[in-house]
Structure formats: structure tokens, C-alpha cells
Protein backbone atom coordinates (compact mmCIF):
# COMPACT_ATOMS: atom_id res chain seq x y z
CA UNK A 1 -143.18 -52.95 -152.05
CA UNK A 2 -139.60 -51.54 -151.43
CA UNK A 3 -140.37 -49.36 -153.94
CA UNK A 4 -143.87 -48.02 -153.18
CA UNK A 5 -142.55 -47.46 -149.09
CA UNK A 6 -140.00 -45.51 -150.27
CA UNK A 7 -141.86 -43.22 -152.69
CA UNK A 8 -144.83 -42.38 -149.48
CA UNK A 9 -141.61 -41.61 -147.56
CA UNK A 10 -140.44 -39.13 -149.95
CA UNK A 11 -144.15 -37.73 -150.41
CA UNK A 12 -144.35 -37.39 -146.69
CA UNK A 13 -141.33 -35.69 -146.43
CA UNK A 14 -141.42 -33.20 -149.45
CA UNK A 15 -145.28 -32.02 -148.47
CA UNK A 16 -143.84 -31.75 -144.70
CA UNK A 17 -140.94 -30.01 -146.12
CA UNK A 18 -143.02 -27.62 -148.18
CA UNK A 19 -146.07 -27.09 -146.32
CA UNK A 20 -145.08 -24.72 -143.63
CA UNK A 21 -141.12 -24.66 -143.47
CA UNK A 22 -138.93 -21.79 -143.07
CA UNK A 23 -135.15 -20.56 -142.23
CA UNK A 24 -133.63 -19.19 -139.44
CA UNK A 25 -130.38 -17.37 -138.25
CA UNK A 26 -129.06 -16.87 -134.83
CA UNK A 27 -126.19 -15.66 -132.53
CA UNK A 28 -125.53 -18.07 -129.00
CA UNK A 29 -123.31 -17.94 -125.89
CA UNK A 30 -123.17 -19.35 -122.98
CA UNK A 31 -121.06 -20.74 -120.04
CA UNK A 32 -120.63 -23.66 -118.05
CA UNK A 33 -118.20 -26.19 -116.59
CA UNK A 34 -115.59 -28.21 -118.32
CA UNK A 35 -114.56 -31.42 -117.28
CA UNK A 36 -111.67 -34.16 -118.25
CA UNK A 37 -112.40 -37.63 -117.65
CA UNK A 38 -108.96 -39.41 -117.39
CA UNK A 39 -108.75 -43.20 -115.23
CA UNK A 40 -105.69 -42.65 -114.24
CA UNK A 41 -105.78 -38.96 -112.79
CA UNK A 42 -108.66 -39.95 -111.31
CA UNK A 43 -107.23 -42.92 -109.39
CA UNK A 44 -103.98 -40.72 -108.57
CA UNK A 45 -103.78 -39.66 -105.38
CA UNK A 46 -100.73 -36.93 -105.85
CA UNK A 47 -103.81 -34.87 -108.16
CA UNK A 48 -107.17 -33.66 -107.51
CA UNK A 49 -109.42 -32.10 -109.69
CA UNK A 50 -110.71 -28.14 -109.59
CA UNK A 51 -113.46 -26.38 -110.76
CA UNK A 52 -112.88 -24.97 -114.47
CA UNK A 53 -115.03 -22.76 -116.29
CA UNK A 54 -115.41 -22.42 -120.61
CA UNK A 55 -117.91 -20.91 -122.90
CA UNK A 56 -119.21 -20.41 -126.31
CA UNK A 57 -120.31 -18.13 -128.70
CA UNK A 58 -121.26 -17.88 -132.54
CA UNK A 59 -123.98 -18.08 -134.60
CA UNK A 60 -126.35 -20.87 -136.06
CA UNK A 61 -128.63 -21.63 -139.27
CA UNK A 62 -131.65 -23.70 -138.90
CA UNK A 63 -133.93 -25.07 -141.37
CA UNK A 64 -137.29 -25.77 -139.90
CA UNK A 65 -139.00 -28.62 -141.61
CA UNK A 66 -142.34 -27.64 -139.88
CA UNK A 67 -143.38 -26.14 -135.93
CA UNK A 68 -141.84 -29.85 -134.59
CA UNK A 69 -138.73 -30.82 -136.46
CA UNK A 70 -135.40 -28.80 -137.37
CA UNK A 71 -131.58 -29.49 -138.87
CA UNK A 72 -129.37 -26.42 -137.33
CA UNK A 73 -125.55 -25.58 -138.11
CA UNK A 74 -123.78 -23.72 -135.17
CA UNK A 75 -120.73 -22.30 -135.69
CA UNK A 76 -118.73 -21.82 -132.33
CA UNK A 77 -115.81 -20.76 -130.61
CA UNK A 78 -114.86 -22.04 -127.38
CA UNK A 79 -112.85 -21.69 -124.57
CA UNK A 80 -111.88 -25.18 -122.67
CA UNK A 81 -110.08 -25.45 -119.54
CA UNK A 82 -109.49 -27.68 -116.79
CA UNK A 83 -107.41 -26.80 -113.28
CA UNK A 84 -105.38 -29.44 -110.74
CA UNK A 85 -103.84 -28.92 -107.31
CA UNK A 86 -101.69 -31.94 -107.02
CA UNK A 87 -98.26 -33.05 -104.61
CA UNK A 88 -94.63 -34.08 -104.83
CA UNK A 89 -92.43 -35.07 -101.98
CA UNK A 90 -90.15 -32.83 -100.29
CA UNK A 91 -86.62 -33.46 -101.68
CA UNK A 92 -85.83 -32.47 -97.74
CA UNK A 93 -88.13 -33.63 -95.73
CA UNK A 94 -89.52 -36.84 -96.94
CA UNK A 95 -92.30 -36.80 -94.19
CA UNK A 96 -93.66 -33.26 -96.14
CA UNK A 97 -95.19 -32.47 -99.21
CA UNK A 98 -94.92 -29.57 -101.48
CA UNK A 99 -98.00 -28.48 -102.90
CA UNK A 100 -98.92 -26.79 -106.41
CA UNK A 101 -101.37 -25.69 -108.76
CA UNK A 102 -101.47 -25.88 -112.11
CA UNK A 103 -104.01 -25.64 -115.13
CA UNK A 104 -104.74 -25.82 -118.70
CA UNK A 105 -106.75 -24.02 -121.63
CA UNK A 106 -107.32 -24.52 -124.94
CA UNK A 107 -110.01 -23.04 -127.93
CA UNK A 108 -111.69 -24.32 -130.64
CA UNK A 109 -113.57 -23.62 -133.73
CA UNK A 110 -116.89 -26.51 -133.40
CA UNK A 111 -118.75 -27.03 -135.87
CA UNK A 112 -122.21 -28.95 -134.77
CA UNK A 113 -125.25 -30.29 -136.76
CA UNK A 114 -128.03 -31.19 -134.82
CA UNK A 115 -131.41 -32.42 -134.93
CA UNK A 116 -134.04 -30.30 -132.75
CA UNK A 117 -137.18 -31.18 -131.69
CA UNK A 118 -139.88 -28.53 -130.40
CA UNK A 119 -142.78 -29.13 -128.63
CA UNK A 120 -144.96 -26.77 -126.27
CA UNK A 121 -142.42 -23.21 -126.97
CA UNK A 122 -139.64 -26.39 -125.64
CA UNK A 123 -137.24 -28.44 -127.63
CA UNK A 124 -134.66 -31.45 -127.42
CA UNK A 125 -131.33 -31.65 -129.31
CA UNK A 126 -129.25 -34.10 -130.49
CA UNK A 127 -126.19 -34.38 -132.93
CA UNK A 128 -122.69 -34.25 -133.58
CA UNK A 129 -119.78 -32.04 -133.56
CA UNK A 130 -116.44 -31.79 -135.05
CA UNK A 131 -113.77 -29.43 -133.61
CA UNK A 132 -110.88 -27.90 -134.48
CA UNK A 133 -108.15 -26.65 -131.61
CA UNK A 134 -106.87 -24.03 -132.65
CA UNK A 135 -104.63 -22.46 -129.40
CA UNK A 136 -103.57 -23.94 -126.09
CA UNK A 137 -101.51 -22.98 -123.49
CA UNK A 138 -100.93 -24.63 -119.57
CA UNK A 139 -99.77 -22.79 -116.50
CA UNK A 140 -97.88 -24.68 -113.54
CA UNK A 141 -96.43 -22.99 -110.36
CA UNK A 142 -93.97 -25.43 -110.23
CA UNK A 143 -90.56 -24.55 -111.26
CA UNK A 144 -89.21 -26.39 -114.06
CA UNK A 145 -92.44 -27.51 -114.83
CA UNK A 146 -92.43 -28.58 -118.69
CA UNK A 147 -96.19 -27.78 -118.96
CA UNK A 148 -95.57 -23.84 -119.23
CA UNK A 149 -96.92 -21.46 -121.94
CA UNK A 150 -97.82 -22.91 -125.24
CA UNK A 151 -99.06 -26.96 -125.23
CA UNK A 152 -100.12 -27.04 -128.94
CA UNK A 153 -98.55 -30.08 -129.59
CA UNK A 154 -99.65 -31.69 -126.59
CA UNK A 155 -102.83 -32.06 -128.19
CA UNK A 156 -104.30 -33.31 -131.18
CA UNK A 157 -105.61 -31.00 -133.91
CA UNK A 158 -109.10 -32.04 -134.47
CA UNK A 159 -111.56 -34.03 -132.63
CA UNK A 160 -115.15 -35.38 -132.70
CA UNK A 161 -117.92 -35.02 -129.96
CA UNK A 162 -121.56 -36.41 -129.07
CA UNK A 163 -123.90 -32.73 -128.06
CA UNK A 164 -127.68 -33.54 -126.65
CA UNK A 165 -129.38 -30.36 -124.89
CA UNK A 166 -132.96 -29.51 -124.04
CA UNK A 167 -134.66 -25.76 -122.89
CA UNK A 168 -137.49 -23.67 -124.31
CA UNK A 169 -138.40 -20.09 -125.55
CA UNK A 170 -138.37 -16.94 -122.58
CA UNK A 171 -139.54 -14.64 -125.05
CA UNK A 172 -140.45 -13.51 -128.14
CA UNK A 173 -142.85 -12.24 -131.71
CA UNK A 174 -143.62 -13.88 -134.53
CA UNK A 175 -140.42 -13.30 -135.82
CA UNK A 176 -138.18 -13.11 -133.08
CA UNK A 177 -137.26 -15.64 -130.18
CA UNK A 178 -135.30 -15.68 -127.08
CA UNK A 179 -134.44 -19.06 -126.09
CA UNK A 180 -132.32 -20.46 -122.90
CA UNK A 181 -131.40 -24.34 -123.02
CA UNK A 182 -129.06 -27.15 -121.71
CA UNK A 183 -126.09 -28.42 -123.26
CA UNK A 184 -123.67 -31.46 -122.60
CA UNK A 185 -120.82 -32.04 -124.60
CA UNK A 186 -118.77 -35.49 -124.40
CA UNK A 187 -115.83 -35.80 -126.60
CA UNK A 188 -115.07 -39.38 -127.86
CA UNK A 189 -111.82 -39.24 -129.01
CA UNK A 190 -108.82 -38.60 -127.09
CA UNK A 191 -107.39 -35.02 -126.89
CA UNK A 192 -104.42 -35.97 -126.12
CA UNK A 193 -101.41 -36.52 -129.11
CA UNK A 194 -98.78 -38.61 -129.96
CA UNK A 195 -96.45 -35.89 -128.28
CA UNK A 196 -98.56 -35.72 -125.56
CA UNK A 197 -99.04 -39.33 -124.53
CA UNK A 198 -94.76 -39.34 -124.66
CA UNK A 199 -94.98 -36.90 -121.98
CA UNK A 200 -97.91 -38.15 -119.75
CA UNK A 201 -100.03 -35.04 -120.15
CA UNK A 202 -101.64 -33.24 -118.72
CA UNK A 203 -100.62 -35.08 -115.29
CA UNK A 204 -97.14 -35.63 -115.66
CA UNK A 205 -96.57 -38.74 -113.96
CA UNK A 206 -96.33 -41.84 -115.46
CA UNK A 207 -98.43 -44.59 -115.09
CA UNK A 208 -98.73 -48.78 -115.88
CA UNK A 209 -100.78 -48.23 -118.56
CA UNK A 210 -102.33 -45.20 -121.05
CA UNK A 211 -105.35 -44.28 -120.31
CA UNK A 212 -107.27 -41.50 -123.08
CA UNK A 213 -108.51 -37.73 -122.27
CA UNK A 214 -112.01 -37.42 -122.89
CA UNK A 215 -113.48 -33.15 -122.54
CA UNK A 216 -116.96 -33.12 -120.73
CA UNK A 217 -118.83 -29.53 -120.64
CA UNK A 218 -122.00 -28.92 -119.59
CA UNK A 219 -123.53 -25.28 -120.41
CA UNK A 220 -126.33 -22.32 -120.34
CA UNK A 221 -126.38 -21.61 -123.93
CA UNK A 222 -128.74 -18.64 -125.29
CA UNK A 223 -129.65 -17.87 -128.47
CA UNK A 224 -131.37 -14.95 -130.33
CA UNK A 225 -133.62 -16.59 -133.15
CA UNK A 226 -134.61 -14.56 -135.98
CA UNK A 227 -136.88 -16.31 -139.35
CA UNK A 228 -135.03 -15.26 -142.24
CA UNK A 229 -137.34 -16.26 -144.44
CA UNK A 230 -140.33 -19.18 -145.09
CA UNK A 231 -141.99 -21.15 -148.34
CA UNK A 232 -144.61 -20.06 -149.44
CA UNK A 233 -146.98 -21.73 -151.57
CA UNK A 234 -149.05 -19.81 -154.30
CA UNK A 235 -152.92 -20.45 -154.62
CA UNK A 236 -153.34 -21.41 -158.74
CA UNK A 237 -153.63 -24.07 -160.01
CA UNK A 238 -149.77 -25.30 -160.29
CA UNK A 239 -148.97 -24.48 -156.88
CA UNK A 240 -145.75 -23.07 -157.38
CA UNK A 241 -143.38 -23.28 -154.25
CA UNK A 242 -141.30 -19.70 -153.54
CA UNK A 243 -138.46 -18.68 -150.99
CA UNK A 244 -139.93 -15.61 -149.04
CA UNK A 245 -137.60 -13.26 -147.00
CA UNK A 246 -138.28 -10.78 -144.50
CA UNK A 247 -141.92 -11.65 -144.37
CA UNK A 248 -144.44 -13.15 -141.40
CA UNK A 249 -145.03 -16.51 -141.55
């Protein structure tokens, strides 16, 4: 029975595959805001959290299984960064306190695979995403501050994030879309490194217990969709399958 299930699976899925399935390419950007979910910043009372800005951009290849389902590669870089005003006593006047700013950045090659859904010229997404950092740097108007200039190995070298977005199509031919959608990014693992954690970035201070960095970002992404190519199915009698490009579905 195992057997026979598995084989109407695979029949479903190659004639779905087959019947009206084609290949796409596309270039994205967008912005948005970037947030860093930390306990123990949050519960400090010497920090409070500012507005930061990132973005993306690259490019993406999508297989479309049929008008409904798709499996799409993006390729992106993007910018990361998250900004604190925080406090420290005065070392004068005890009743006072001295006031700074300070902020970090970093950028990163992602690399995402995600399952799309499109219904009514709109769509859903879902998938994963693995990321490479591959520059950082912090700025604090503090003097002395040790968070200054490059932070590289303040943070680890790779992690792995959860992506789910939604939007639809503004425009477009048969060939061509424009499409505007929705994206939220949550990292799972902690950004933070071994290096890092020794010096209580990105706060600082030190606290009873370790608590991880996990990067939030929420973004307008757009994306210029163009159909590479499509299979095509010939009309004798063995109903040979061929890879068309540059031709209307």
C-alpha cells in the first residue's frame, strides 16, 4: 500500500511538474527596520532602544511547479544595524548622568530557499535562510569606548534564520512582473561570539546571567520577475518534454 501511495505521489507530482511549469529570474531590494531582541538590554534601564534602518538587494531563481506553487533561491546582500542611547553616572556628580549614543552595523551575504504560494496575482512565502557576515563595525560617542570601528569578532561568522512574507503583483505582461511584498526575518541563533559574550556585547554591561542576540527585520522587498523559459510538451505520440527559452508561455 506503502508502495502504491508513494508511486500516485510521484505521478502527481511529475505531471504537475511537467504540465505547465516554467523558470524564472529576478533582481529585489528593499528596506525596512532591524531589530535585536536581547532580555537583558531590554530589562536594562541604563539602555534604550532606537530606530535602525537595513536593506537588501540581489537577485533570485524560481522554479514554478505550476500558476500555484514555486521553490525560489535569493541571493542577497544586506545591511543590518541596530542604534542605543544609553547612561553612566557622573564620576562628579553622582546625582547626574552622562548621556551617549552609540550603534552598530553589520552585512551579510543570505542565502534563502523558500516555498511560495500564489493565488489571485498574490502569494505567501515561507523558508529558510543561511547567512554569512561578512563586515561589521560599531560606533560609540563615548570615549574609551571598546566598541569603536571594526567588531568582526564580536560576532559569529554564519548564522541561520526563519523568512515568511506575503504581497502580490502591481504590474506586469506575460512575461514580465512587478511585484511588492512583506518580509520578516527572525534569526534563531545567537549573533553574538565567543569573543563577544566575554565582552558583554553589544551593551557593555554585565549582567547575572547570558542572555542570546536574536536580529529581527521586517521589510518592503520588490522584485522584477522575468520567465526565462517554460516546458513544453510536444503533440506526437511520445510526448516528448523540452526546455523552452525566451518564448510565451
Amino acid at each position: 500500500m506503502k508502495k502504491i501511495t508513494f508511486l500516485a505521489l510521484m505521478f502527481i507530482f511529475s505531471n504537475t511538474v511537467y504540465a505547465q511549469s516554467w523558470l524564472e529570474v529576478g533582481l529585489k531590494g528593499g528596506g525596512g527596520l532591524d531589530f535585536l531582541i536581547n532580555k537583558n538590554i531590554s530589562s536594562d534601564v541604563t539602555h534604550t532602544s532606537k530606530f535602525a534602518f537595513g536593506y537588501t538587494c540581489g537577485g533570485k531563481l524560481g522554479w514554478n511547479f505550476n500558476d500555484q506553487h514555486a521553490i525560489t533561491l535569493d541571493v542577497l546582500y544586506t545591511g543590518f544595524g541596530k542604534n542605543y542611547e544609553y547612561y553612566t553616572p557622573n564620576p562628579i556628580d553622582s546625582t547626574k548622568k552622562n548621556f551617549y549614543t552609540k550603534s552598530f552595523n553589520f552585512n551579510a551575504l543570505d542565502f534563502l530557499l523558500m516555498y511560495r504560494h500564489v493565488k489571485n496575482a498574490s502569494y505567501f512565502e515561507i523558508g529558510p535562510m543561511v547567512s554569512s557576515v561578512k563586515k561589521a563595525s560599531a560606533t560609540d560617542d563615548q570615549s574609551g569606548s571598546k566598541f569603536n570601528g571594526d567588531i568582526s569578532d564580536q560576532l559569529v561568522q554564519k548564522y541561520y534564520s526563519a523568512v515568511i512574507g506575503a504581497g502580490g503583483m502591481l504590474a506586469g505582461t506575460e512575461n514580465f512582473r512587478v511585484i511588492l511584498g512583506f518580509r520578516v526575518m527572525y534569526t534563531f541563533s545567537d549573533i553574538v561570539s565567543v569573543d563577544g559574550q566575554k565582552y558583554n556585547f553589544p551593551s557593555g554591561n554585565k549582567y547575572s546571567t547570558y542572555n542570546p542576540s536574536n536580529p529581527i527585520s521586517a521589510m518592503m522587498v520588490m522584485e522584477l520577475n522575468y520567465d526565462l523559459g517554460f516546458m513544453a510538451k510536444s503533440n506526437c505520440k511520445k510526448k516528448k518534454r523540452s526546455f523552452l527559452l525566451f518564448k510565451n508561455r
